[in-house]
C-alpha atoms as a PDB file:
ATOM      1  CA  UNK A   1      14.595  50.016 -11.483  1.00  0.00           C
ATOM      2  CA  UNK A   2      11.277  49.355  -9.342  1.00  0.00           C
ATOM      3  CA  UNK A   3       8.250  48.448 -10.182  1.00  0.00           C
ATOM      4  CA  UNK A   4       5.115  48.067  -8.277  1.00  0.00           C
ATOM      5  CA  UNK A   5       2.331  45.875  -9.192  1.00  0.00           C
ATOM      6  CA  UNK A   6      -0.811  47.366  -7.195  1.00  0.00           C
ATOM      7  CA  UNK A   7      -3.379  45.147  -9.357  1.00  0.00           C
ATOM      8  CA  UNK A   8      -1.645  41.879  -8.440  1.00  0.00           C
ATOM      9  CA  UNK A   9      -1.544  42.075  -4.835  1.00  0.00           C
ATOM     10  CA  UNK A  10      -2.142  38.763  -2.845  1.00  0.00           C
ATOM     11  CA  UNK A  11      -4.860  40.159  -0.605  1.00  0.00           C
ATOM     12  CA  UNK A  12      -7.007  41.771  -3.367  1.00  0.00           C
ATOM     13  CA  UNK A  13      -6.878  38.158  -5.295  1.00  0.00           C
ATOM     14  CA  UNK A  14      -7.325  36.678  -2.196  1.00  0.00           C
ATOM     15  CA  UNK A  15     -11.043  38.913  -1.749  1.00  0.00           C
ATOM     16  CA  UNK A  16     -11.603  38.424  -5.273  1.00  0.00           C
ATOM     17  CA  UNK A  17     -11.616  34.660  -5.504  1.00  0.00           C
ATOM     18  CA  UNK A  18     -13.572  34.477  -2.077  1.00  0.00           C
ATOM     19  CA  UNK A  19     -17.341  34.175  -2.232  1.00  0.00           C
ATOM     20  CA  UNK A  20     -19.363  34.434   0.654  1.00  0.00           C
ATOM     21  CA  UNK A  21     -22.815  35.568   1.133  1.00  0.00           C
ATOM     22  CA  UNK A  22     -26.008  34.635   3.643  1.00  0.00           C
ATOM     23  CA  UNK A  23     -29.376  32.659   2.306  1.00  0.00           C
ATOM     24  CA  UNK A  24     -32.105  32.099   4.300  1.00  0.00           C
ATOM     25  CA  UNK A  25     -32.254  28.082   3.829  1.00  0.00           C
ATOM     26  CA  UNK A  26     -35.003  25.731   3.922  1.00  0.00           C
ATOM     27  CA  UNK A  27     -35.180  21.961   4.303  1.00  0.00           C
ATOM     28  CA  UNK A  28     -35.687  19.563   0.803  1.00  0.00           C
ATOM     29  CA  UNK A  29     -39.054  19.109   1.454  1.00  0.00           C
ATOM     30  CA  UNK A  30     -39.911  23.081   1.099  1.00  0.00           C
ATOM     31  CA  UNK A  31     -38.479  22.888  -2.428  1.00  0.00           C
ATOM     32  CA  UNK A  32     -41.534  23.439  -4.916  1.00  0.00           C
ATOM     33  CA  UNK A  33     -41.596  21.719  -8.187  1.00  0.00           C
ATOM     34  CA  UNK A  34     -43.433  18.515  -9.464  1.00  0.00           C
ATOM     35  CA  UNK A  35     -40.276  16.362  -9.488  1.00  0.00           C
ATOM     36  CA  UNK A  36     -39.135  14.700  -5.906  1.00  0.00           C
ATOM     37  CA  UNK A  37     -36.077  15.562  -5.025  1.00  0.00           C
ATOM     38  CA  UNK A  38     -35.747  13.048  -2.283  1.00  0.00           C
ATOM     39  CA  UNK A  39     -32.220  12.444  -3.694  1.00  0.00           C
ATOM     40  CA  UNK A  40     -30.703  15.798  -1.622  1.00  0.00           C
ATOM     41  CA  UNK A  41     -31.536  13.907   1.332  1.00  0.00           C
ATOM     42  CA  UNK A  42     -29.384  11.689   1.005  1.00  0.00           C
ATOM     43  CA  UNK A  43     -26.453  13.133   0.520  1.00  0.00           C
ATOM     44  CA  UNK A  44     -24.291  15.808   1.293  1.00  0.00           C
ATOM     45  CA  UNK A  45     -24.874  19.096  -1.204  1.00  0.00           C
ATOM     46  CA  UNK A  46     -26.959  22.143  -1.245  1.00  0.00           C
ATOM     47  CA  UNK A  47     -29.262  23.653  -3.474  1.00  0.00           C
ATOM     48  CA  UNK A  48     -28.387  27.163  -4.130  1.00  0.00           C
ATOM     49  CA  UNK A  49     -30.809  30.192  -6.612  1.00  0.00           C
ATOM     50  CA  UNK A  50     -29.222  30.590 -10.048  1.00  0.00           C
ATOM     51  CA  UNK A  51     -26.894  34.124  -9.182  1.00  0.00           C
ATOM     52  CA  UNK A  52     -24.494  31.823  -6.637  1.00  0.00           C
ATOM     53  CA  UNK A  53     -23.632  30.667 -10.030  1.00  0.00           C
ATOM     54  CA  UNK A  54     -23.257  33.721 -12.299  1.00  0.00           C
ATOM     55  CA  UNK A  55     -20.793  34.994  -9.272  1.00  0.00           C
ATOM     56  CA  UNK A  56     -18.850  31.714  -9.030  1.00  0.00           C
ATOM     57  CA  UNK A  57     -18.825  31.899 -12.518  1.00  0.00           C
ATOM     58  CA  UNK A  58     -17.096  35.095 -12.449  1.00  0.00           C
ATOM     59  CA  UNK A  59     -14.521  34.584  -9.546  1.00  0.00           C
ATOM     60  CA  UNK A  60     -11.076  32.276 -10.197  1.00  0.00           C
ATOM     61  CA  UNK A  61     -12.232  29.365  -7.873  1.00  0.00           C
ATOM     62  CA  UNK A  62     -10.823  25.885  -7.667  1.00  0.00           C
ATOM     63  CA  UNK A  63     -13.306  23.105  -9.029  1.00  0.00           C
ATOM     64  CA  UNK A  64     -15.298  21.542  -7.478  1.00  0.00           C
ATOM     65  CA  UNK A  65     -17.181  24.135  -5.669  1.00  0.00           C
ATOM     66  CA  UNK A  66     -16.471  22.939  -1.733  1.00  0.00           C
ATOM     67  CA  UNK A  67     -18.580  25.917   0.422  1.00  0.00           C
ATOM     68  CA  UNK A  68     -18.147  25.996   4.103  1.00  0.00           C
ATOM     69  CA  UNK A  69     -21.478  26.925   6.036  1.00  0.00           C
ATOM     70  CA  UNK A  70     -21.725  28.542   9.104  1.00  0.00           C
ATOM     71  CA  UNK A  71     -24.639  29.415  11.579  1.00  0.00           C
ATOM     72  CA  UNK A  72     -23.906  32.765  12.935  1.00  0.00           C
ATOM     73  CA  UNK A  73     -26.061  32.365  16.026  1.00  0.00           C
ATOM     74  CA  UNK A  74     -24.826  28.779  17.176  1.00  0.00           C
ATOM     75  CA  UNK A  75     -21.172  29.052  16.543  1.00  0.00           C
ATOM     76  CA  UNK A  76     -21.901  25.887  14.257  1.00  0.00           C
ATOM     77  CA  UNK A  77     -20.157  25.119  11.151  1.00  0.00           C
ATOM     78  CA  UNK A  78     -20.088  22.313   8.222  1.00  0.00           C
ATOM     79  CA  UNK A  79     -19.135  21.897   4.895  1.00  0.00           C
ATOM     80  CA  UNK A  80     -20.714  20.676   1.753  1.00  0.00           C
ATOM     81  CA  UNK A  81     -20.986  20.914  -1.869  1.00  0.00           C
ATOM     82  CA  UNK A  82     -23.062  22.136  -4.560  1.00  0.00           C
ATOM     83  CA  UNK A  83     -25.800  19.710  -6.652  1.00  0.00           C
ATOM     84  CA  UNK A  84     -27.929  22.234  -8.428  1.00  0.00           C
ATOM     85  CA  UNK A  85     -28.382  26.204  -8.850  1.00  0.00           C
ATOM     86  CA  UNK A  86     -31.970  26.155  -9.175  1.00  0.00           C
ATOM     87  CA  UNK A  87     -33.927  27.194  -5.654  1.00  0.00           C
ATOM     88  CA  UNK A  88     -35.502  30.811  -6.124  1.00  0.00           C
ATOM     89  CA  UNK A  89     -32.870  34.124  -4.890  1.00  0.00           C
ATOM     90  CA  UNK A  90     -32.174  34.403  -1.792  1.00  0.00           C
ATOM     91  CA  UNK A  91     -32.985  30.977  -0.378  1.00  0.00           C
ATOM     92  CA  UNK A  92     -30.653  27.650  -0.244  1.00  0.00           C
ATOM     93  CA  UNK A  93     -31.800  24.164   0.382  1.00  0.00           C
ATOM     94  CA  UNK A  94     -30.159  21.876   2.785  1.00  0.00           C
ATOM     95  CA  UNK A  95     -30.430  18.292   4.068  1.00  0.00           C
ATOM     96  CA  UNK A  96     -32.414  17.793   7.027  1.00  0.00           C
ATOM     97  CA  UNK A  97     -29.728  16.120   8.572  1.00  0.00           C
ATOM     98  CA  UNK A  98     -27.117  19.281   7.887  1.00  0.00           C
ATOM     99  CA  UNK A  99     -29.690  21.321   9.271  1.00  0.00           C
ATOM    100  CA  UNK A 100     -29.776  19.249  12.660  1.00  0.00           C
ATOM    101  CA  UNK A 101     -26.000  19.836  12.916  1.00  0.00           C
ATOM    102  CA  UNK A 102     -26.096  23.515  12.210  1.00  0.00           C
ATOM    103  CA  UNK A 103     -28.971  24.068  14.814  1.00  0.00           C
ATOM    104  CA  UNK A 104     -31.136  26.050  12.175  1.00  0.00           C
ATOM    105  CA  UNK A 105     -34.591  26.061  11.528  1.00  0.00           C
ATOM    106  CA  UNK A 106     -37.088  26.804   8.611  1.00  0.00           C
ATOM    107  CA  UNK A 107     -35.871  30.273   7.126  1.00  0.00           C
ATOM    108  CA  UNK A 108     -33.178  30.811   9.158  1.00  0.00           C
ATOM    109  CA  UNK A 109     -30.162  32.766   8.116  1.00  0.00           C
ATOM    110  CA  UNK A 110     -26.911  30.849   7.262  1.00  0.00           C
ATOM    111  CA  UNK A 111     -23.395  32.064   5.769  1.00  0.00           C
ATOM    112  CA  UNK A 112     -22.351  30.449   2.434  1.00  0.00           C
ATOM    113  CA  UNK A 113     -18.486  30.791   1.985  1.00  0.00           C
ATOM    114  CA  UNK A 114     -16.015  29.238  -1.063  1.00  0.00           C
ATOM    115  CA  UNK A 115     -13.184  26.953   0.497  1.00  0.00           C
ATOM    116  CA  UNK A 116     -10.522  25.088  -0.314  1.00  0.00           C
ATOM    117  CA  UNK A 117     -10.402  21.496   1.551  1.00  0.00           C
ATOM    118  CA  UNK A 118      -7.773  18.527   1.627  1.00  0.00           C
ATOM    119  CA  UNK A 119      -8.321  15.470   0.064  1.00  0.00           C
ATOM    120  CA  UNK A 120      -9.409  12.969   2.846  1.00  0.00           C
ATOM    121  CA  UNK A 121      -7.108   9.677   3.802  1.00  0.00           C
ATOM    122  CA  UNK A 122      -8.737   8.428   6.197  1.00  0.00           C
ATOM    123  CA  UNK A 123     -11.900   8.450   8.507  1.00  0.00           C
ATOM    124  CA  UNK A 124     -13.434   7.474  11.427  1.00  0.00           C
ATOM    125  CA  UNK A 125     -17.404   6.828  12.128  1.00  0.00           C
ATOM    126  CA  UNK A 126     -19.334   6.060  15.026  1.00  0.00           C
ATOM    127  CA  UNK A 127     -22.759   4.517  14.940  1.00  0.00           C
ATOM    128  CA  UNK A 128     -25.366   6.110  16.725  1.00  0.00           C
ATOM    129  CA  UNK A 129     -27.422   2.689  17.237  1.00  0.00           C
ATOM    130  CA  UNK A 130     -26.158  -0.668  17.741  1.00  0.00           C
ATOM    131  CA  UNK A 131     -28.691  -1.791  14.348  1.00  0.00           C
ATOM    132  CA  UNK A 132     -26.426  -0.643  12.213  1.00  0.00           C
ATOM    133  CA  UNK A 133     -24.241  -3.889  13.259  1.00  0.00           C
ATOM    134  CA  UNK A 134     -27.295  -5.988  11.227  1.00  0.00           C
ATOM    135  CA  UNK A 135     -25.573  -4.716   8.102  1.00  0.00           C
ATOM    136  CA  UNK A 136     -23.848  -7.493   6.040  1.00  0.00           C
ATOM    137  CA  UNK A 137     -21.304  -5.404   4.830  1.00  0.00           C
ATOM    138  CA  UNK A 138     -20.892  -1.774   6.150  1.00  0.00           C
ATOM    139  CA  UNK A 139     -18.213  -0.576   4.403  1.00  0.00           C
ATOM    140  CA  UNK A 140     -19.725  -1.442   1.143  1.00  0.00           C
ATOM    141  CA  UNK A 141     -22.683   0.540   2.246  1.00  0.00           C
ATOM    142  CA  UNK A 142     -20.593   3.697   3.897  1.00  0.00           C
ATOM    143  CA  UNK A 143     -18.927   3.774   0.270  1.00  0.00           C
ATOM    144  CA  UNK A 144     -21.691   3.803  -1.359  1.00  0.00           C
ATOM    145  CA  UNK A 145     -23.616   6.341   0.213  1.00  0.00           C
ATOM    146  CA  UNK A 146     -20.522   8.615   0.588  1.00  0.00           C
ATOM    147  CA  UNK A 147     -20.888   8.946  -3.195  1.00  0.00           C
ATOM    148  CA  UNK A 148     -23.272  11.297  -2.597  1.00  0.00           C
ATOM    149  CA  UNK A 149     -21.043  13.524  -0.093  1.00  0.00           C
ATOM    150  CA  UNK A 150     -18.786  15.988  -1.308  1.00  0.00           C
ATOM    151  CA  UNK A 151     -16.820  16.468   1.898  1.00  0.00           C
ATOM    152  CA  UNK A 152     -16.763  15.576   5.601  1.00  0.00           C
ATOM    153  CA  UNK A 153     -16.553  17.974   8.708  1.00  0.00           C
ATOM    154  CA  UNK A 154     -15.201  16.294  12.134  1.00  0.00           C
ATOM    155  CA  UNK A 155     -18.046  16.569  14.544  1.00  0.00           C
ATOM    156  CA  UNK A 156     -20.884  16.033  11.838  1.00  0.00           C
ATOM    157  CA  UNK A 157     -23.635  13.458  12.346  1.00  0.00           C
ATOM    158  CA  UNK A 158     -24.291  12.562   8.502  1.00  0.00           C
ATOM    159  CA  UNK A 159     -27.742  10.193   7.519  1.00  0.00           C
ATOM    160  CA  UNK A 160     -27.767   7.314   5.178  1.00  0.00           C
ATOM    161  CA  UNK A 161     -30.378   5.211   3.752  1.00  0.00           C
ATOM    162  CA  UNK A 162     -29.863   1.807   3.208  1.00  0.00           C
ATOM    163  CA  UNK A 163     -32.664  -0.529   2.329  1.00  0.00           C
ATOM    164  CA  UNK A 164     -35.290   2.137   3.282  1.00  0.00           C
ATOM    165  CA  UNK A 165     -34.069   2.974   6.577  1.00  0.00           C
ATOM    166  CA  UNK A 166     -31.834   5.897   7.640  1.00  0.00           C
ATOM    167  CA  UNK A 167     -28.777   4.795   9.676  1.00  0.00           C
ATOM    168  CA  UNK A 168     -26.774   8.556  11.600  1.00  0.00           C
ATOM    169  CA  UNK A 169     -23.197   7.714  11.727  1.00  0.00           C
ATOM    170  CA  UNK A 170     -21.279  10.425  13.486  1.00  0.00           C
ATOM    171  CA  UNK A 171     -17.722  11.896  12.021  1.00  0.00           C
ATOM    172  CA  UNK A 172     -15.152  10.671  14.550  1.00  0.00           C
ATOM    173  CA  UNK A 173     -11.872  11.768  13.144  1.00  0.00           C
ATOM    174  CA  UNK A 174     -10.720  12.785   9.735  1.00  0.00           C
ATOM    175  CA  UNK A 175      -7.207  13.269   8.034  1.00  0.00           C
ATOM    176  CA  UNK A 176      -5.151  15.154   7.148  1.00  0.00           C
ATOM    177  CA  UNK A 177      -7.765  17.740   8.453  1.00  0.00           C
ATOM    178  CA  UNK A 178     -10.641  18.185  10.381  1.00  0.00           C
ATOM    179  CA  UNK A 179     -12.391  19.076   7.180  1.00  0.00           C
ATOM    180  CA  UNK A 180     -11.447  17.083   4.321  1.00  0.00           C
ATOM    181  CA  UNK A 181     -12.608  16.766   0.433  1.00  0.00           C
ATOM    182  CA  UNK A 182     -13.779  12.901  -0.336  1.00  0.00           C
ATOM    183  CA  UNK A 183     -14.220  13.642  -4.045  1.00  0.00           C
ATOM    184  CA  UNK A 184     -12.191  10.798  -6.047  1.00  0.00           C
ATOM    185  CA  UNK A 185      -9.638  10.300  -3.193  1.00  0.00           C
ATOM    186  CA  UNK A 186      -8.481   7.118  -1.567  1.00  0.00           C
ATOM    187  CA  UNK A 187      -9.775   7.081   1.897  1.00  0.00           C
ATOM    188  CA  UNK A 188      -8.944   4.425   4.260  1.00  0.00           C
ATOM    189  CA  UNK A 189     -12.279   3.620   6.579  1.00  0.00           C
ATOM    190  CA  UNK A 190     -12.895   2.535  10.307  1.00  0.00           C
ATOM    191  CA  UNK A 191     -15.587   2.361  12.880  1.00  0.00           C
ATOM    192  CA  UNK A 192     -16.021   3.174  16.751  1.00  0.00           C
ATOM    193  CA  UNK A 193     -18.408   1.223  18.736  1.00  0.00           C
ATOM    194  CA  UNK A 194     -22.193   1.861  18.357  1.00  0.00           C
ATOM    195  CA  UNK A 195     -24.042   4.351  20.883  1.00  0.00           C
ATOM    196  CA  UNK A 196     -25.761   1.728  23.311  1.00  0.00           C
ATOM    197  CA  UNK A 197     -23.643  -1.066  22.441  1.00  0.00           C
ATOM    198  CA  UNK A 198     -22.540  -3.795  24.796  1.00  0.00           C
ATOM    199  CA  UNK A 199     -20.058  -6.395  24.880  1.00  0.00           C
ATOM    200  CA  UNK A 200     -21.150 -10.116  24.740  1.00  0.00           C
ATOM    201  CA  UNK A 201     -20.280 -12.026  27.566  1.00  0.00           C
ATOM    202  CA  UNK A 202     -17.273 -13.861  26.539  1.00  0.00           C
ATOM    203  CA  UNK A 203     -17.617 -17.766  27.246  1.00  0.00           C
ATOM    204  CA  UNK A 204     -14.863 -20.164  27.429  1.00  0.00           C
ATOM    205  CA  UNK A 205     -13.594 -21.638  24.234  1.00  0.00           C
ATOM    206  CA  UNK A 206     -13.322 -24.832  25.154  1.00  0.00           C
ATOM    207  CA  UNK A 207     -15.659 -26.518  27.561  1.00  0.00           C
ATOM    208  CA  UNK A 208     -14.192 -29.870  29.546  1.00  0.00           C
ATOM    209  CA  UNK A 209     -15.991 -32.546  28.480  1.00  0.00           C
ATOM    210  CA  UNK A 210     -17.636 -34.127  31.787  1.00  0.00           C
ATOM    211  CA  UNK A 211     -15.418 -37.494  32.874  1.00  0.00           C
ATOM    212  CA  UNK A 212     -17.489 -40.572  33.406  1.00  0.00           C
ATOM    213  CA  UNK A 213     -17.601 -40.904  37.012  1.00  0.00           C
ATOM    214  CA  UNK A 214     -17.547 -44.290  38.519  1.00  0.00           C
ATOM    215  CA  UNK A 215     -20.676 -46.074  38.715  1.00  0.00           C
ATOM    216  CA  UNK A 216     -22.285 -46.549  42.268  1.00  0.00           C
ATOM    217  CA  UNK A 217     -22.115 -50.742  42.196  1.00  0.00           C
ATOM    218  CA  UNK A 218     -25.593 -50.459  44.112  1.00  0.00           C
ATOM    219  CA  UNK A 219     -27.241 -49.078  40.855  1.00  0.00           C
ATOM    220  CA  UNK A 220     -26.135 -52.444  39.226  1.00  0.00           C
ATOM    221  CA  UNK A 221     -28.791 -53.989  41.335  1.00  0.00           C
ATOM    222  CA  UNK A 222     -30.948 -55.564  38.310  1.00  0.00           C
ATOM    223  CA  UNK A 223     -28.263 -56.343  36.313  1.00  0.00           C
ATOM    224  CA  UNK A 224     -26.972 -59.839  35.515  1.00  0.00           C
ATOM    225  CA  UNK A 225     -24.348 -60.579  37.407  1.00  0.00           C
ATOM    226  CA  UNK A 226     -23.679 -64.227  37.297  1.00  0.00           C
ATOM    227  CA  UNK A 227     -22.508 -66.328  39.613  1.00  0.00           C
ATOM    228  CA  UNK A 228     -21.004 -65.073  43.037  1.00  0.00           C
ATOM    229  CA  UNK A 229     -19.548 -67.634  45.928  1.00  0.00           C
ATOM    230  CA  UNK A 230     -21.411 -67.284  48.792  1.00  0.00           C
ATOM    231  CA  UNK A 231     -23.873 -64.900  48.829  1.00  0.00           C
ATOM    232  CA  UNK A 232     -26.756 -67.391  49.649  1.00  0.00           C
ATOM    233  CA  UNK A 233     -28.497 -67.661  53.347  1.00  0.00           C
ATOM    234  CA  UNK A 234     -27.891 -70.928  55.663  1.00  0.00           C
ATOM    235  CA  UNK A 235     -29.859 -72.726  58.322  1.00  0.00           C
ATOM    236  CA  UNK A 236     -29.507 -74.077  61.515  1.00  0.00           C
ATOM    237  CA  UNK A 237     -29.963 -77.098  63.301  1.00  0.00           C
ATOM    238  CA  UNK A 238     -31.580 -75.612  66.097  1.00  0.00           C
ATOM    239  CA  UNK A 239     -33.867 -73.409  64.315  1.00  0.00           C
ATOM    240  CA  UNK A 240     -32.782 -69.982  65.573  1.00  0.00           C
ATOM    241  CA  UNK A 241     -32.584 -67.105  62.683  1.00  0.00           C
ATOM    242  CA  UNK A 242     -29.620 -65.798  64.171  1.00  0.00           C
ATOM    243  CA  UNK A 243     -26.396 -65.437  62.040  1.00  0.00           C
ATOM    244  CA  UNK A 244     -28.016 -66.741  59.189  1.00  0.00           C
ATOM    245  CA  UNK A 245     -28.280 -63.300  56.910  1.00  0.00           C
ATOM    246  CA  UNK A 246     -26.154 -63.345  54.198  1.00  0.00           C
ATOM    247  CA  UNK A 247     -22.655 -61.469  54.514  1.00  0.00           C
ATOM    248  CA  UNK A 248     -21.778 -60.960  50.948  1.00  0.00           C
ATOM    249  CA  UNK A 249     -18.297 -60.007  49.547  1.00  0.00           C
ATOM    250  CA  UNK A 250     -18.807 -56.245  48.482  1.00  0.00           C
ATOM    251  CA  UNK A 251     -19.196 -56.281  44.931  1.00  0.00           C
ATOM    252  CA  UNK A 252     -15.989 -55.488  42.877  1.00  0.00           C
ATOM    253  CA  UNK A 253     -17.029 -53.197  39.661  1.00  0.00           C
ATOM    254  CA  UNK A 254     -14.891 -55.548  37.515  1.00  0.00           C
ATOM    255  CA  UNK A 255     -17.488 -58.097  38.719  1.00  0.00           C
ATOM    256  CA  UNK A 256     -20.025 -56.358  36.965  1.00  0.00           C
ATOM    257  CA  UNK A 257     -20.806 -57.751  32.751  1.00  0.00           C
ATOM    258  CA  UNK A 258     -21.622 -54.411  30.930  1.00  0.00           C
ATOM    259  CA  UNK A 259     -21.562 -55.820  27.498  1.00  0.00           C
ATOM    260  CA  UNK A 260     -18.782 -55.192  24.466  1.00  0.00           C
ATOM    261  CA  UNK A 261     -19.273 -51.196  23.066  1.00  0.00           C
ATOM    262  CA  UNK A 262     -20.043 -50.943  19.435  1.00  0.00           C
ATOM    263  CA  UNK A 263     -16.531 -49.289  18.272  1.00  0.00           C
ATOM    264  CA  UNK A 264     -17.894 -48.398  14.838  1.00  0.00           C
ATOM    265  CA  UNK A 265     -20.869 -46.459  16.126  1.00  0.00           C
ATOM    266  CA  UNK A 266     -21.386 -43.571  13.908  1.00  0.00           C
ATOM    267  CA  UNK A 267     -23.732 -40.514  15.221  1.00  0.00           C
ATOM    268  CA  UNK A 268     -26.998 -40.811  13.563  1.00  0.00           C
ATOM    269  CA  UNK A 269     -27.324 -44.097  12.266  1.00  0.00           C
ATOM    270  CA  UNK A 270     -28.628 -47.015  13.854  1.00  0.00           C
ATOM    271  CA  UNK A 271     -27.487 -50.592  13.632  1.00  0.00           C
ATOM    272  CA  UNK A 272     -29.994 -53.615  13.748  1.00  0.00           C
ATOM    273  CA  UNK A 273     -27.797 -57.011  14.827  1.00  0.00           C
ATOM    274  CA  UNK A 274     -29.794 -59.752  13.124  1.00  0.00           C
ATOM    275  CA  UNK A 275     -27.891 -62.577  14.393  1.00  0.00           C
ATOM    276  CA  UNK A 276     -27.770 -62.229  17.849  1.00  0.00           C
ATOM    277  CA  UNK A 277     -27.698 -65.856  18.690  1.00  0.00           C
ATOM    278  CA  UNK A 278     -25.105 -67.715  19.324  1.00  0.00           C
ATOM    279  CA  UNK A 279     -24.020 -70.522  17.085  1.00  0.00           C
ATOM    280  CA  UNK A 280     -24.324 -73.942  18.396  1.00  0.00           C
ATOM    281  CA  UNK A 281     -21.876 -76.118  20.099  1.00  0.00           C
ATOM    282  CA  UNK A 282     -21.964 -78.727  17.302  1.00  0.00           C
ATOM    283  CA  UNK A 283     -21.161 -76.101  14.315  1.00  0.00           C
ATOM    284  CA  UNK A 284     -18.436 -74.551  16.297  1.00  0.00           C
ATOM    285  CA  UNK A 285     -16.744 -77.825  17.098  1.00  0.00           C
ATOM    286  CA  UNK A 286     -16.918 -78.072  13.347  1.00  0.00           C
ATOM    287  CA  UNK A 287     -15.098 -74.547  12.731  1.00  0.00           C
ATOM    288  CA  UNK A 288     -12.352 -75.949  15.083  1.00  0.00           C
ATOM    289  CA  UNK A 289     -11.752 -78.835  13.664  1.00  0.00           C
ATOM    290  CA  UNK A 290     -11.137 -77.018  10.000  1.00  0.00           C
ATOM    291  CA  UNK A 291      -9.196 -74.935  11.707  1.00  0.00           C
ATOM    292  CA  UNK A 292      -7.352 -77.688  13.327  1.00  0.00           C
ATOM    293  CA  UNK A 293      -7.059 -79.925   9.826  1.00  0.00           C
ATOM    294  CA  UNK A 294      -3.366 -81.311   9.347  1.00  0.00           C
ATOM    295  CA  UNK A 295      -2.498 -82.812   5.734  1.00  0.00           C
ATOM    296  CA  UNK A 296      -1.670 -86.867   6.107  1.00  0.00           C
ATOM    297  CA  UNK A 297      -2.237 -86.793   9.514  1.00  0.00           C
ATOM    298  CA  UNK A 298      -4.986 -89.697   9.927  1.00  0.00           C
ATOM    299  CA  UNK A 299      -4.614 -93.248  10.387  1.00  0.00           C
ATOM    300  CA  UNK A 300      -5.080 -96.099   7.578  1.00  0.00           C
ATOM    301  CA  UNK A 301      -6.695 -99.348   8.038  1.00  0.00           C
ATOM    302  CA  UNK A 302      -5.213-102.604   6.850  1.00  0.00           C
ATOM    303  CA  UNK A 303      -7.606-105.331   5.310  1.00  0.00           C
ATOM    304  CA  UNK A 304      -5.035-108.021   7.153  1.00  0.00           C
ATOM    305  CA  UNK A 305      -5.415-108.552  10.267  1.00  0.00           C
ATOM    306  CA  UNK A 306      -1.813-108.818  12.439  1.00  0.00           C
ATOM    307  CA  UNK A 307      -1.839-110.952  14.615  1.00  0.00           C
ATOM    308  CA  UNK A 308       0.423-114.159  16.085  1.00  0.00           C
ATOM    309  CA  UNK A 309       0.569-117.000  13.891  1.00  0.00           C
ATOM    310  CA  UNK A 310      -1.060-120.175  15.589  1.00  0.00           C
END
């Protein structure tokens, strides 16, 4: 028996699940209505009119709604997601940033088309200015704003705001596909160098500590030096000058009294010596003779004199 099922073939569910259609798209800022929709900007979805929807609606798509975008013209091509089916028929609006990548301008003609995408495992971003290094945390911010994404294209320059500034991080690398879904996946996160940016100059860890050189003895010159043999000038019977200068003994650095360092100096705090005179002779003849005390040692006196009987 053989049966043939005409109405079920791949390629005609294939074209029936497939949207894909062209809008003329406009940037954010072109979108009429009272309320700001600032929010688009920062982010990665489209606006698209209300019969994208009916259509979707109709077709046996995969959730979420992942649309791959494509400028005809440029060869250029990105993906996104959906955040609203509200713009008027026949017009989408994009990010400025996504309109940058695609090379399109105001009205210009770009293909909408459904896709499927992998869920993303890891990426790769490049800065495109070395200020984006003055962020605290960058990951926390990246993961943050990529809450706003619905996908990532390899290639892409995506915008952020952070702290009212925008910040262009370029797509790098992404896995397991060039284009990968980042809805509720677990996506590991790494960054290139900055455009512009420059290595520090690398100093050396640890710098010797200069060595105290050995004083000059010359520079000792005012310095008390006590007593020295012979360095004094003599005289002669006769009255000549000559051979008279002193010849001093070169002076020996051990010669030289620098005073006793202050081993419990502590950075920062100063230390006033009060008593800085020396005790007197009499006092310290005293100490010594405490310190010399012997029990019993003395010597008694007798109220009898000895002496030879007359």
């Amino acid at each position: 028996m053989f049966s043939f099922h005409v109405f079920d073939h791949p390629m005609s569910r294939g074209f029936q699940n497939r949207f894909s259609t062209q809008y003329r798209c406009y940037s954010v800022s072109m979108l009429a209505g009272p309320n700001d929709r600032s929010d688009v900007e920062k982010g990665g979805k489209i606006i698209m009119p209300p019969s994208a929807l009916d259509q979707l609606s109709r077709l046996n798509i995969t959730y979420p709604m992942l649309f791959k975008l494509t400028n005809k013209n440029s060869d250029r091509m990105t993906h996104c997601g959906v955040l609203e089916f509200v713009a008027d028929e026949g017009i989408c609006y994009l990010p400025h940033w996504m309109m940058q990548n695609l090379l399109l301008e105001e009205g210009g003609l770009v293909q909408v088309e459904s896709v499927n995408l992998m869920v993303a495992t890891f990426s790769k971003f490049q800065p495109q200015s070395p200020d984006f290094l003055d962020i605290t945390n960058p990951k926390a911010v990246l993961e943050n704003a990529l809450r706003n994404f619905a996908c990532l294209t390899t290639g892409d320059v995506v915008a952020i705001n952070y702290n009212e500034k925008i910040y262009e991080l370029r797509v790098m690398e992404t896995k397991p596909d060039k284009a990968v879904s980042i809805i509720e996946c677990d996506m590991n996160v790494d960054f290139d160098a900055p455009l512009g940016y420059k290595e520090p100059e690398r100093r050396p860890q640890a710098q010797e500590e200069p060595t105290e050189e050995e004083a000059d003895p010359t520079s000792y010159a005012d310095m008390d030096l006590g007593f020295r043999a012979f360095t004094g000038s003599g005289n002669r019977l006769d009255g000549k000058l000559k051979g008279i200068e002193p010849s001093p003994v070169p002076l020996d650095p051990s010669d030289i009294k620098r005073g006793i360092p202050n081993y419990e100096f502590k950075v920062g705090r100063i230390t006033f010596i009060r008593n800085s005179r020396p005790l007197p002779r009499k006092f310290v003849d005293d100490d010594d003779a405490l310190n010399r005390f012997i029990a019993f040692s003395g010597e008694g006196q007798s109220l009898r004199k000895k002496g030879r009987k007359p």
